[in-house]
Protein backbone atom coordinates (compact mmCIF):
# COMPACT_ATOMS: atom_id res chain seq x y z
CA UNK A 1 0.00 0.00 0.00
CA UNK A 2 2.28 2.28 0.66
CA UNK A 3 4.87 1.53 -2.19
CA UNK A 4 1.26 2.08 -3.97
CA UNK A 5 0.89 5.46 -2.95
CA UNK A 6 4.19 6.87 -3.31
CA UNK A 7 4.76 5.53 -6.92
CA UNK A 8 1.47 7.48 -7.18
CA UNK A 9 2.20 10.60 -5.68
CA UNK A 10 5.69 10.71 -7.72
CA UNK A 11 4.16 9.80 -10.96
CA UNK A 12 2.02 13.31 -10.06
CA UNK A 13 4.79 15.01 -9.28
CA UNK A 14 6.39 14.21 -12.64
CA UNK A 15 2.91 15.01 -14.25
CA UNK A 16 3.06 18.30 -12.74
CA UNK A 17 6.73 19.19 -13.26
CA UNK A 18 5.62 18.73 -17.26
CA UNK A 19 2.52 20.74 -17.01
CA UNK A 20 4.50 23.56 -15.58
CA UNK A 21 6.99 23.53 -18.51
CA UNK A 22 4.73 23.63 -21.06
CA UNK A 23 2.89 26.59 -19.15
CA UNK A 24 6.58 28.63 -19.23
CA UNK A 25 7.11 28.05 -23.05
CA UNK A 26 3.99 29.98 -23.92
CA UNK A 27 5.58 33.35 -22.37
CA UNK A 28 4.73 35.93 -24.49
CA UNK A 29 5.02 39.76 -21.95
CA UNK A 30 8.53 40.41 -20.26
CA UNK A 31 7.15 39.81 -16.58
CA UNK A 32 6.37 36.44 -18.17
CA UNK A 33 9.36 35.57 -19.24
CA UNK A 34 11.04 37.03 -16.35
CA UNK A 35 9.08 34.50 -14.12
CA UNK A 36 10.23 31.55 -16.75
CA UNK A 37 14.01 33.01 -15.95
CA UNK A 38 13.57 32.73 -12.44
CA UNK A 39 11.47 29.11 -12.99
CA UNK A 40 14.40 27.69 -14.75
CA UNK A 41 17.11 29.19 -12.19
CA UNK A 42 15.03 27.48 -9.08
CA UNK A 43 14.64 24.43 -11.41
CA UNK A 44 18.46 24.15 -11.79
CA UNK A 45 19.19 24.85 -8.07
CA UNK A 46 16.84 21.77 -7.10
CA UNK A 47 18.34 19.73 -9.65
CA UNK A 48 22.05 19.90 -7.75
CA UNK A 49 20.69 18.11 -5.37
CA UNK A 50 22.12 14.61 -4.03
CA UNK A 51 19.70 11.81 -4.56
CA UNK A 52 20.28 10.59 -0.98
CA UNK A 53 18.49 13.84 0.30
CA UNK A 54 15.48 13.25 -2.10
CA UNK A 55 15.01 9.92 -0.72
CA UNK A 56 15.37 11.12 2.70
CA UNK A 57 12.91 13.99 2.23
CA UNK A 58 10.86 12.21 0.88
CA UNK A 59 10.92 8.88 3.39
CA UNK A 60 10.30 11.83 6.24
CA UNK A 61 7.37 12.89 4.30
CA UNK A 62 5.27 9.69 3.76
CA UNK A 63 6.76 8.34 6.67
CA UNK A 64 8.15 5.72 5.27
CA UNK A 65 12.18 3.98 5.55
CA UNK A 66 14.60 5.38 3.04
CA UNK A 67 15.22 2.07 1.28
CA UNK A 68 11.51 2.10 0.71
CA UNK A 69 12.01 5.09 -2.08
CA UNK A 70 15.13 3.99 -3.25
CA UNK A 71 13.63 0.71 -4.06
CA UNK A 72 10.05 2.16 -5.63
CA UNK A 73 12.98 4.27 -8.26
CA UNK A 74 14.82 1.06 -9.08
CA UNK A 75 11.77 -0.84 -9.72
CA UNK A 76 10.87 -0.52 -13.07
C-alpha cells in the first residue's frame, strides 16, 4: 500500500513538473518571461541536489524507511 501510494504521488509530481513547462514556453510579456528566468534558475538549483536527500525527504514525508524510495525508483 504504501509503495502504492508513493509511486502514485511521484508519478504526479512528474505530471506536474511537465505541465509547468509547457505553461513557461507559452511566455509571451517580459514579466512572463522574467518569471520563466527565475522558474528555470530554481529548477536548476533543485536539480544539484544529491539523490540521498530526495530519498530522505521524501521517506520523512510519507513516513516511510529510506530504502523504501530507493527501491520504488529502481523498480521498473
Amino acid at each position: 500500500m504504501n509503495r502504492t501510494m508513493v509511486a502514485s504521488i511521484l508519478t504526479l509530481g512528474v505530471w506536474a513538473s511537465m505541465g509547468h513547462a509547457v505553461l513557461a514556453q507559452t511566455a509571451s510579456t517580459p514579466e512572463e518571461a522574467n518569471l520563466r528566468t527565475a522558474q528555470q534558475s530554481l529548477d536548476t538549483d533543485s536539480t544539484g541536489r544529491s539523490t540521498v536527500s530526495r530519498t530522505e525527504a521524501l521517506a520523512t514525508q510519507f513516513k516511510v524507511e529510506s530504502q523504501v524510495v530507493e527501491n520504488l525508483r529502481t523498480t521498473k
